[in-house]
PDB file of N, CA and C in Angstrom:
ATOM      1  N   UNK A   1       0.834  -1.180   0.000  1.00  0.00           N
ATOM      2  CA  UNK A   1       0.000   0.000   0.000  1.00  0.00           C
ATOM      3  C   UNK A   1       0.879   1.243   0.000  1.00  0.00           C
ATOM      4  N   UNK A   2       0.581   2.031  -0.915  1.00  0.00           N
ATOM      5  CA  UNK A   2       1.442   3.344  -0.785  1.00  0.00           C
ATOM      6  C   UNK A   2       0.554   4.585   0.620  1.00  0.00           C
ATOM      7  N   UNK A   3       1.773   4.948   1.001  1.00  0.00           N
ATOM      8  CA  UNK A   3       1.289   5.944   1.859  1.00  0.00           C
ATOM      9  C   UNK A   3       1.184   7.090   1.882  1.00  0.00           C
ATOM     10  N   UNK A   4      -0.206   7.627   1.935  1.00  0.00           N
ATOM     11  CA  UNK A   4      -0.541   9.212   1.737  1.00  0.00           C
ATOM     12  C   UNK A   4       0.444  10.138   2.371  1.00  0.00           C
ATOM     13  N   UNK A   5       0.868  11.295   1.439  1.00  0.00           N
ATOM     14  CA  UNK A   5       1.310  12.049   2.254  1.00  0.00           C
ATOM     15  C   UNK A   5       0.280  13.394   2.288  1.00  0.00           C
ATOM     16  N   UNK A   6      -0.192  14.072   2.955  1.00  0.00           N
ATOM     17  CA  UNK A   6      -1.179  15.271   3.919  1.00  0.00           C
ATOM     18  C   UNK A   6      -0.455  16.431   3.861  1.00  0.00           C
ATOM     19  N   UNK A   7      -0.212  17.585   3.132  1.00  0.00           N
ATOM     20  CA  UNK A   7       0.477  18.542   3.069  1.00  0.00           C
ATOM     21  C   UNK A   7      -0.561  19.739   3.379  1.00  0.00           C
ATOM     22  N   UNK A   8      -1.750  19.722   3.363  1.00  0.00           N
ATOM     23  CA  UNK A   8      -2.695  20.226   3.140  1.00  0.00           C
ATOM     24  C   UNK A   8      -4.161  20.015   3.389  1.00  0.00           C
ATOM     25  N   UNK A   9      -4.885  20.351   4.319  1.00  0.00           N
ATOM     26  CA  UNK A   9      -6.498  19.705   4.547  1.00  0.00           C
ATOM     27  C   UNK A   9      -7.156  20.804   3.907  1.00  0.00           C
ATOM     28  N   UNK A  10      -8.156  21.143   3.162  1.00  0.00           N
ATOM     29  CA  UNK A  10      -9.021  21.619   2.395  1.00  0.00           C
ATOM     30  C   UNK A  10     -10.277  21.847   3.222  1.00  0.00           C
ATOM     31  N   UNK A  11     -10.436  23.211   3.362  1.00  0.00           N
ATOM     32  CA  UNK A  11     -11.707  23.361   4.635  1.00  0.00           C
ATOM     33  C   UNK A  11     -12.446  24.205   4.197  1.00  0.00           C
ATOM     34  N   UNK A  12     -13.818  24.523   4.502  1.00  0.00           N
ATOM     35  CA  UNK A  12     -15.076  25.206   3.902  1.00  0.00           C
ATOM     36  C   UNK A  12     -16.146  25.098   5.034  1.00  0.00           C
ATOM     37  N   UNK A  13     -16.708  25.981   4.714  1.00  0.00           N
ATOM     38  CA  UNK A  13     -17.700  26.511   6.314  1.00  0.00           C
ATOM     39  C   UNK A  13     -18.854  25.293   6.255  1.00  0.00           C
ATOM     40  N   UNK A  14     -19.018  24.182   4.939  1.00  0.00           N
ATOM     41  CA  UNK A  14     -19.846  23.087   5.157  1.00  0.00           C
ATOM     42  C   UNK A  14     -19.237  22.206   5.820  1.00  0.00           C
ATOM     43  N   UNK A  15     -17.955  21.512   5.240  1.00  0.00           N
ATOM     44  CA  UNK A  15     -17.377  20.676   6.415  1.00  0.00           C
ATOM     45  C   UNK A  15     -16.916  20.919   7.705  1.00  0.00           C
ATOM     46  N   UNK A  16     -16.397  22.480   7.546  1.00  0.00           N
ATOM     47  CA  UNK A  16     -16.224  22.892   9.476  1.00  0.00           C
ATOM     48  C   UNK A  16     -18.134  22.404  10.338  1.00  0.00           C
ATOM     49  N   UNK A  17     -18.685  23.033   9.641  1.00  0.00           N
ATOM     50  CA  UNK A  17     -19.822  22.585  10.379  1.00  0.00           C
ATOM     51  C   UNK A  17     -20.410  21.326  10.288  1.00  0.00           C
ATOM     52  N   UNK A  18     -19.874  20.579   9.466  1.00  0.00           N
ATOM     53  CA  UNK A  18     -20.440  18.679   9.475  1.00  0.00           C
ATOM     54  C   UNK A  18     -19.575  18.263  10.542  1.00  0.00           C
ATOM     55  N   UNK A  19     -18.207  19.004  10.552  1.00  0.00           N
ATOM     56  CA  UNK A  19     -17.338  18.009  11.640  1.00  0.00           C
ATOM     57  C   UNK A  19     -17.407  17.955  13.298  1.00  0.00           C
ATOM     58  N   UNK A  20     -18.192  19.578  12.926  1.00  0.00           N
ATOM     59  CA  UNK A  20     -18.309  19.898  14.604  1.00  0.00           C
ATOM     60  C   UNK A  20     -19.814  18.872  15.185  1.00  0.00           C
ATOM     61  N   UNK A  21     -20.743  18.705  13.697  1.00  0.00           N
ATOM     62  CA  UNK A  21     -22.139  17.802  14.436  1.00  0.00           C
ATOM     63  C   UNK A  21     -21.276  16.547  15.121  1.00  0.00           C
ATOM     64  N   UNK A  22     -20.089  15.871  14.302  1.00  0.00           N
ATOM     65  CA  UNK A  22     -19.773  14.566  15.147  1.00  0.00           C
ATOM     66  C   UNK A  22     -18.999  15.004  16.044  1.00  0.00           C
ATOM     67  N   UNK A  23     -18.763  16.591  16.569  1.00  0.00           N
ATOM     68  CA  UNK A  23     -17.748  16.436  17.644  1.00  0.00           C
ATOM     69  C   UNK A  23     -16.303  16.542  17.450  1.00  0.00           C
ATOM     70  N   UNK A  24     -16.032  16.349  16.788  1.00  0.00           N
ATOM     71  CA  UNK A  24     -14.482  17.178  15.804  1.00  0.00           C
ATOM     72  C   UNK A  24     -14.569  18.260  15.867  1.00  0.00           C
ATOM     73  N   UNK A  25     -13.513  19.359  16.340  1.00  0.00           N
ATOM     74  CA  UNK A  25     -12.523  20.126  15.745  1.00  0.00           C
ATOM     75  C   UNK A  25     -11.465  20.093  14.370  1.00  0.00           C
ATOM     76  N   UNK A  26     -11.768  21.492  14.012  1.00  0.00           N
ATOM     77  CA  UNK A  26     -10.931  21.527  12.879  1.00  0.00           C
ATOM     78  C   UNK A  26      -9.335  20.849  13.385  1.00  0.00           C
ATOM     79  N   UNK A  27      -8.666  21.600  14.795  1.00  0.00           N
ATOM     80  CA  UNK A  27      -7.613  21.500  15.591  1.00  0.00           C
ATOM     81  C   UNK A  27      -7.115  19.851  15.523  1.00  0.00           C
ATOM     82  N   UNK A  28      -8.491  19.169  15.832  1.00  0.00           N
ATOM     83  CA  UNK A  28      -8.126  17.849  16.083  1.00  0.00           C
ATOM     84  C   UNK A  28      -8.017  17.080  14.648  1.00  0.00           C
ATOM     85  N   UNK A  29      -8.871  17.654  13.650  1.00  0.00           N
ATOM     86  CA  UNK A  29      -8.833  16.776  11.931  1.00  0.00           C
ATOM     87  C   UNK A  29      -7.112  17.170  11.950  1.00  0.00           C
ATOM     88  N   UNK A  30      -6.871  18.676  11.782  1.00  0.00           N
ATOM     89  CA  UNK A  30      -5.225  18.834  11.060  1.00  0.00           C
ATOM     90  C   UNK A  30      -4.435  17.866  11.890  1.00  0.00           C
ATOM     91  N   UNK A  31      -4.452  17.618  13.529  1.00  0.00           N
ATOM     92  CA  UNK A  31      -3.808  17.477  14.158  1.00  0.00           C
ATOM     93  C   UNK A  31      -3.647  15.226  13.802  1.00  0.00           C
ATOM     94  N   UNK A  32      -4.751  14.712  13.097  1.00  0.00           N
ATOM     95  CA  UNK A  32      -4.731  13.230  12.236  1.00  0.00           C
ATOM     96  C   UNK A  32      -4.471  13.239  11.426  1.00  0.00           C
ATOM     97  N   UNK A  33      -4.444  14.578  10.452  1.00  0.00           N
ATOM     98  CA  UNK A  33      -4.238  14.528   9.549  1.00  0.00           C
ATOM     99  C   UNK A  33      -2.614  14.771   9.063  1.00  0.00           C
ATOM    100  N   UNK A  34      -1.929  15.181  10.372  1.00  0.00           N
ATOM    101  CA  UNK A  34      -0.513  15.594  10.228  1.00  0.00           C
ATOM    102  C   UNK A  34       0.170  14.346  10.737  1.00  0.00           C
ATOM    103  N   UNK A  35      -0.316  13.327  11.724  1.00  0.00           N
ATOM    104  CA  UNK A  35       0.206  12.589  12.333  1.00  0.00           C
ATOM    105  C   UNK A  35      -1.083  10.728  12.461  1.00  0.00           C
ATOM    106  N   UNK A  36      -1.385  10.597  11.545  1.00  0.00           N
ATOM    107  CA  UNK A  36      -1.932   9.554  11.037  1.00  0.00           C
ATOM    108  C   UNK A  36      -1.478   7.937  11.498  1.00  0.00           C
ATOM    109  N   UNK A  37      -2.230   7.391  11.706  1.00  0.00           N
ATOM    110  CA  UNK A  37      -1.703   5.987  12.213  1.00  0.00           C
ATOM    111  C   UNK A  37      -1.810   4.957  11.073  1.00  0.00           C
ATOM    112  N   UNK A  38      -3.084   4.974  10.482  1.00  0.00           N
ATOM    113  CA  UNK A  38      -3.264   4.454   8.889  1.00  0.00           C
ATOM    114  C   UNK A  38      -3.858   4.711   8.394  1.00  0.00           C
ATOM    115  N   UNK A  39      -4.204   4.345   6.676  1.00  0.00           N
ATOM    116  CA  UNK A  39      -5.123   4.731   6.012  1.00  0.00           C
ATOM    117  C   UNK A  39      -5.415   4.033   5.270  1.00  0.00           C
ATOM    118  N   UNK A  40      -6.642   3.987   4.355  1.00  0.00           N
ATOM    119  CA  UNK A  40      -6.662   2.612   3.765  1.00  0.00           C
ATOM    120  C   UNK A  40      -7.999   3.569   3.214  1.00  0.00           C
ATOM    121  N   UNK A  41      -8.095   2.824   1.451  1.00  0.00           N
ATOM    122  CA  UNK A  41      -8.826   3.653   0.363  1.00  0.00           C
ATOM    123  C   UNK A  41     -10.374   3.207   0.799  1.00  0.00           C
ATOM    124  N   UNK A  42     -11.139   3.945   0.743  1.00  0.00           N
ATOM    125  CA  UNK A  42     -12.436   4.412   0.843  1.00  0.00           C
ATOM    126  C   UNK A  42     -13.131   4.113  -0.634  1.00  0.00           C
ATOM    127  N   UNK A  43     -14.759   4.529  -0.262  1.00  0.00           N
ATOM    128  CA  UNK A  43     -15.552   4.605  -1.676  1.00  0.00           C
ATOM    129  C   UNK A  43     -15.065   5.637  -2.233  1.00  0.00           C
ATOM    130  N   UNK A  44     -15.922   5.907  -3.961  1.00  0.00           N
ATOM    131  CA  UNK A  44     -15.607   7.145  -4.643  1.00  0.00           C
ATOM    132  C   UNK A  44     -14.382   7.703  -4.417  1.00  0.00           C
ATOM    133  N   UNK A  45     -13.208   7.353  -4.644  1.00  0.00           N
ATOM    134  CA  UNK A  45     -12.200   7.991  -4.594  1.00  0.00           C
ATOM    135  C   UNK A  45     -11.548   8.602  -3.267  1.00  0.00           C
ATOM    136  N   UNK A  46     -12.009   7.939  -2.151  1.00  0.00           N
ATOM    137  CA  UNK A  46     -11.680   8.591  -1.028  1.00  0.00           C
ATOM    138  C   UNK A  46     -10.749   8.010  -0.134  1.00  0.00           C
ATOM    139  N   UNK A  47     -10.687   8.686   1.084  1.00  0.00           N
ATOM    140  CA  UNK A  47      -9.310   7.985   1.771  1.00  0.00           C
ATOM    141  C   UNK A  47      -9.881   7.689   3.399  1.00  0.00           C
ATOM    142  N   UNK A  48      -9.939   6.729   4.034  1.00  0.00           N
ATOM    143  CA  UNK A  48     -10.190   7.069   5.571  1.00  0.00           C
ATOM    144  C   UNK A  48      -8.374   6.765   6.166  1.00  0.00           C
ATOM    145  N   UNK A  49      -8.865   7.768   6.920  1.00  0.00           N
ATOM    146  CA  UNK A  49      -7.535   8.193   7.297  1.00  0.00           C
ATOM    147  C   UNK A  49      -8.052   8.165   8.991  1.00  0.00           C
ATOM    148  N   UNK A  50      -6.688   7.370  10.250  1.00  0.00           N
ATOM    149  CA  UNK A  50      -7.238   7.069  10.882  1.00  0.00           C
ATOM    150  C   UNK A  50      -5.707   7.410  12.113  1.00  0.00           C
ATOM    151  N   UNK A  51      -6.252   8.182  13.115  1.00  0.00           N
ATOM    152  CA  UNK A  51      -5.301   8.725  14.305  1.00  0.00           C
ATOM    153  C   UNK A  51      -5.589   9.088  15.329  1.00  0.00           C
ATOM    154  N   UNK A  52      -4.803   9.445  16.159  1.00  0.00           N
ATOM    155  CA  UNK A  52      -4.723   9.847  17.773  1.00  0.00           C
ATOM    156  C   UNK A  52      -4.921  11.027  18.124  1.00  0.00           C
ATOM    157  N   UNK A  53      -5.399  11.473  19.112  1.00  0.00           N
ATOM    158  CA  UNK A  53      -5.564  13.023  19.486  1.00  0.00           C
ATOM    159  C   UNK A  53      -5.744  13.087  20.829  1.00  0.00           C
ATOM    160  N   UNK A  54      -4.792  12.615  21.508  1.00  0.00           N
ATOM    161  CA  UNK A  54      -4.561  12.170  22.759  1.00  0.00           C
ATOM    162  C   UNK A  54      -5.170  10.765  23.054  1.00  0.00           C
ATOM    163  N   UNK A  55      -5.870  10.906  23.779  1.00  0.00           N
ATOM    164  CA  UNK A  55      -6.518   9.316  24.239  1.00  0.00           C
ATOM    165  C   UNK A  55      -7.254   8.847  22.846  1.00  0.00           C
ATOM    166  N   UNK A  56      -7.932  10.178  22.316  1.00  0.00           N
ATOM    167  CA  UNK A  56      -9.283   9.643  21.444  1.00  0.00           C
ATOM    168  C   UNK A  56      -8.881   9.545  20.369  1.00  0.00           C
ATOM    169  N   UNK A  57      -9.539   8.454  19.650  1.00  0.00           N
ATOM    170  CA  UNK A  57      -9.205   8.070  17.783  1.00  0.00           C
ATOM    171  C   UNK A  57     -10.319   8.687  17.238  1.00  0.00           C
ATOM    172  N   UNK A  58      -9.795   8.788  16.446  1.00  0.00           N
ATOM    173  CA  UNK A  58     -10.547   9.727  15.214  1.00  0.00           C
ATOM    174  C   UNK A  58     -10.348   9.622  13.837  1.00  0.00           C
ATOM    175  N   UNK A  59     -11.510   9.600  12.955  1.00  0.00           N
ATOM    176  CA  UNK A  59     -10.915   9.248  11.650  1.00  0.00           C
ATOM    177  C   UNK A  59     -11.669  10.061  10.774  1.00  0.00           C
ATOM    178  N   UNK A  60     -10.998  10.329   9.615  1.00  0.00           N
ATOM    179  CA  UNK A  60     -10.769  11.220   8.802  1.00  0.00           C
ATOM    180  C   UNK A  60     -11.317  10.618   7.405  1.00  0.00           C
ATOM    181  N   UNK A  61     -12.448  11.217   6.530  1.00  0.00           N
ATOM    182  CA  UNK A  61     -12.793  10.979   5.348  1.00  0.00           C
ATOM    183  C   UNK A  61     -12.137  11.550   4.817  1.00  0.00           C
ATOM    184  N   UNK A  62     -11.440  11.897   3.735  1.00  0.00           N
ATOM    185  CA  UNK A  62     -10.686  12.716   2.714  1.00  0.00           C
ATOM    186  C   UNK A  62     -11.837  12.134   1.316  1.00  0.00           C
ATOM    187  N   UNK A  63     -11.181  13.431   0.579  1.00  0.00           N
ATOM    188  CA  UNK A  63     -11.115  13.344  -0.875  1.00  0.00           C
ATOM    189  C   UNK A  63      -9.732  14.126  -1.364  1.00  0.00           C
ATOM    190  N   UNK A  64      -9.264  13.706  -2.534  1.00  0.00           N
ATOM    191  CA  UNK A  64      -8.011  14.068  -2.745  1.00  0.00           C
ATOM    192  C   UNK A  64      -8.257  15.113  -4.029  1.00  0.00           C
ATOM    193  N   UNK A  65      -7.718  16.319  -3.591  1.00  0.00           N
ATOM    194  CA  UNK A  65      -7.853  17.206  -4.195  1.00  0.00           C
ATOM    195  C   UNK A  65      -6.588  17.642  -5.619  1.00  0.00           C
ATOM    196  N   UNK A  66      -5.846  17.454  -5.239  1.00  0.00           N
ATOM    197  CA  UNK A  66      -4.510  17.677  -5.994  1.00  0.00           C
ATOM    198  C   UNK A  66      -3.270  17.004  -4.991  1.00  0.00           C
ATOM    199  N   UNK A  67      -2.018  17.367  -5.257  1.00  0.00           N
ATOM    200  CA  UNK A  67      -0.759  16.404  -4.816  1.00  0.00           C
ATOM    201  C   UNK A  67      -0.531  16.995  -3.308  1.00  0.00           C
ATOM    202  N   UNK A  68      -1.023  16.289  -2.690  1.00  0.00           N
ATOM    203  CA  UNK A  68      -0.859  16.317  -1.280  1.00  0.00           C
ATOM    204  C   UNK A  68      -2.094  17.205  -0.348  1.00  0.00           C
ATOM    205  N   UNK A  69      -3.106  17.179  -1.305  1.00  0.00           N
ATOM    206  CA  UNK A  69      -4.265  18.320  -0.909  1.00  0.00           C
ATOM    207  C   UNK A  69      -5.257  17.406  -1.078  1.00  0.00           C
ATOM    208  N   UNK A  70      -6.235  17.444   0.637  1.00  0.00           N
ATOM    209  CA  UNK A  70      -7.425  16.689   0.640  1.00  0.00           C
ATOM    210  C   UNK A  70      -8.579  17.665   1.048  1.00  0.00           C
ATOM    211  N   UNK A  71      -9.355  17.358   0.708  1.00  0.00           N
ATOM    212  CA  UNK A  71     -10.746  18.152   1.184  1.00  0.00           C
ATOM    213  C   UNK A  71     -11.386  17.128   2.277  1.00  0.00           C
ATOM    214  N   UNK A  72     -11.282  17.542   3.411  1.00  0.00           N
ATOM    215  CA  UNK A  72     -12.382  16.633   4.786  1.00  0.00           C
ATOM    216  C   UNK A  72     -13.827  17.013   4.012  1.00  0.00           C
ATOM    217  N   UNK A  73     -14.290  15.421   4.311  1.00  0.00           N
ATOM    218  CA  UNK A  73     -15.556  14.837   3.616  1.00  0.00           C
ATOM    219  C   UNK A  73     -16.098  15.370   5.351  1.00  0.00           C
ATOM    220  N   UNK A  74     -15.516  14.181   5.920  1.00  0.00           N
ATOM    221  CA  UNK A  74     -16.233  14.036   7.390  1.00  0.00           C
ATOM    222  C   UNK A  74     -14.844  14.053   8.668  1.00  0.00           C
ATOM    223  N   UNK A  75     -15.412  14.042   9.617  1.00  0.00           N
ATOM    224  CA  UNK A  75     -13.938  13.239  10.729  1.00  0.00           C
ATOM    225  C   UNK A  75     -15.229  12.936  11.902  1.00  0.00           C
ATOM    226  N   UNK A  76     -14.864  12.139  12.741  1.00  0.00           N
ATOM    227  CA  UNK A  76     -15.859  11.551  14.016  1.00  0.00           C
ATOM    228  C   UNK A  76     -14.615  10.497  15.127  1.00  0.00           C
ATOM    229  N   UNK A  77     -15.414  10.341  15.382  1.00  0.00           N
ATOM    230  CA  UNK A  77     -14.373   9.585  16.720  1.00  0.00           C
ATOM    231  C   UNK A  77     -14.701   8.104  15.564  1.00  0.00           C
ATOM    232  N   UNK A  78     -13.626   6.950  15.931  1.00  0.00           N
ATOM    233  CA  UNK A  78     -13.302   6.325  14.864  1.00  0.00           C
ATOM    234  C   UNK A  78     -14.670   4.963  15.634  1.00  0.00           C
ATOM    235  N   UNK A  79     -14.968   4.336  14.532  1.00  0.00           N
ATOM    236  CA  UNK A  79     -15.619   2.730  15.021  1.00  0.00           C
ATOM    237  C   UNK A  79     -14.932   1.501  16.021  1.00  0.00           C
ATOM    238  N   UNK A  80     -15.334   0.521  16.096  1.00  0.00           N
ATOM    239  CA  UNK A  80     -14.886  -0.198  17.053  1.00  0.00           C
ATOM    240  C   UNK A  80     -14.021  -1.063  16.185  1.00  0.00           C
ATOM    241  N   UNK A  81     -13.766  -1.286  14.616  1.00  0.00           N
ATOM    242  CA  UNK A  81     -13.514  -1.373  13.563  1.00  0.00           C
ATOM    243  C   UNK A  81     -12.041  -1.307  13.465  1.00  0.00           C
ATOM    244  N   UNK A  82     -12.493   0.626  13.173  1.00  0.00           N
ATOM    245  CA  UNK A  82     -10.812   1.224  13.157  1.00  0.00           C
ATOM    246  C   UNK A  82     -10.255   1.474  14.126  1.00  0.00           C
ATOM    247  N   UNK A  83     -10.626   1.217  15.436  1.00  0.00           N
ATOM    248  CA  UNK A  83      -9.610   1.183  16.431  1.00  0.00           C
ATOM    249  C   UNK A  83      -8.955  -0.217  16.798  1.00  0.00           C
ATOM    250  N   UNK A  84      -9.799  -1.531  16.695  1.00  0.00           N
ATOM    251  CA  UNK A  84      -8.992  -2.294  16.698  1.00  0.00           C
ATOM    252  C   UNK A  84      -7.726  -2.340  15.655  1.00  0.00           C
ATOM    253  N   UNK A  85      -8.037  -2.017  13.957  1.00  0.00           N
ATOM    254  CA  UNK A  85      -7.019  -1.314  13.353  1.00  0.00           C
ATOM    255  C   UNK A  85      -5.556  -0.923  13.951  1.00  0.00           C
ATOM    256  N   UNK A  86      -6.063   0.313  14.416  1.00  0.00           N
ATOM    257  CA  UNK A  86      -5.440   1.376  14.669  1.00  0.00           C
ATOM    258  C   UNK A  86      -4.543   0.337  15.934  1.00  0.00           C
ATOM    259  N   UNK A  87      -5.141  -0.176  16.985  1.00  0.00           N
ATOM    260  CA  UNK A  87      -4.212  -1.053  18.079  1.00  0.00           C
ATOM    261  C   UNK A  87      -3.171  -2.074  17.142  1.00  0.00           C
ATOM    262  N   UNK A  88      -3.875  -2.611  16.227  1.00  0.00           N
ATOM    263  CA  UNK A  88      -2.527  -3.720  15.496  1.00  0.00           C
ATOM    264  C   UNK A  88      -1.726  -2.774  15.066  1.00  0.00           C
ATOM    265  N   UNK A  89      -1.917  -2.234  14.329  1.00  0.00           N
ATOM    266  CA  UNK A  89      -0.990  -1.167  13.567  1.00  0.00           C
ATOM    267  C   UNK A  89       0.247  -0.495  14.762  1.00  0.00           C
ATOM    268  N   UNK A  90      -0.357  -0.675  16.100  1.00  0.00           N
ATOM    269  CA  UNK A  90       0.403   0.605  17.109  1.00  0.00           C
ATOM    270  C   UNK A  90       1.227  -0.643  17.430  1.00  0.00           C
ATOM    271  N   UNK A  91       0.760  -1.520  17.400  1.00  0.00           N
ATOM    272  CA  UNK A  91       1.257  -2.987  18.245  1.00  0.00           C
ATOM    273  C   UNK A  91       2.386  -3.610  17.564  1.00  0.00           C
ATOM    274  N   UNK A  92       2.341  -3.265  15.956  1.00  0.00           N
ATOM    275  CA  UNK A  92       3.251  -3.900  15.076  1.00  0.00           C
ATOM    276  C   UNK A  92       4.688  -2.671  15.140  1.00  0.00           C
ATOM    277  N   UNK A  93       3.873  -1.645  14.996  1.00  0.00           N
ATOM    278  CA  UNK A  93       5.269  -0.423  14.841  1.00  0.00           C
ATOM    279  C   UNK A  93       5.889  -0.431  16.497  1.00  0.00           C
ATOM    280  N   UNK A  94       5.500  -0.961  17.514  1.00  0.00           N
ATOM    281  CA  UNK A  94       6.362  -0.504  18.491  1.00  0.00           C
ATOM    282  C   UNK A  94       6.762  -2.282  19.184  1.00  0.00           C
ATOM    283  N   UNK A  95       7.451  -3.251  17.999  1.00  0.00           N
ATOM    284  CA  UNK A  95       7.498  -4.260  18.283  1.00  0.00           C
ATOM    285  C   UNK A  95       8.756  -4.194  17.251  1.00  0.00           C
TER     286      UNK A  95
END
């Protein structure tokens, strides 16, 4: 799997306000989106993108806008899904 690189999150007063209904901060999307645990391709062209923000996981819809530029679809605290994910993934890199 190649790995995204995030140079850029793409923001607009519709997704600031979709992210805040699940409880996201903009603070906390840049802050997964700079420091990501994994990601793995989505529908329609998209990316879920999946990280830490202290205790809480959180994951990140993208769409990819240009080279290293995503537009947040969505972000929410992550499923029971992508956090088990997110634990192998933490479990393999610090082994």
């Amino acid at each position: 799997m190649t790995r995204i690189k995030i140079k850029r999150l793409i923001w607009d007063d519709w997704n600031k306000e979709h992210i805040t209904k699940h409880g996201v901060t903009e603070n906390e999307a840049e802050m997964v989106g700079n420091s990501f645990i994994y990601h793995q391709r989505s529908y329609n062209q998209r990316y879920l993108v999946v990280g830490r923000v202290g205790p809480r996981i959180v994951s990140l819809v993208l769409a990819r806008e240009g080279s290293g530029q995503y537009y947040v679809v969505s972000a929410r605290d992550a499923d029971k899904k992508e956090r088990r994910k997110l634990y192998e993934k933490e479990k393999k890199q610090n082994s």
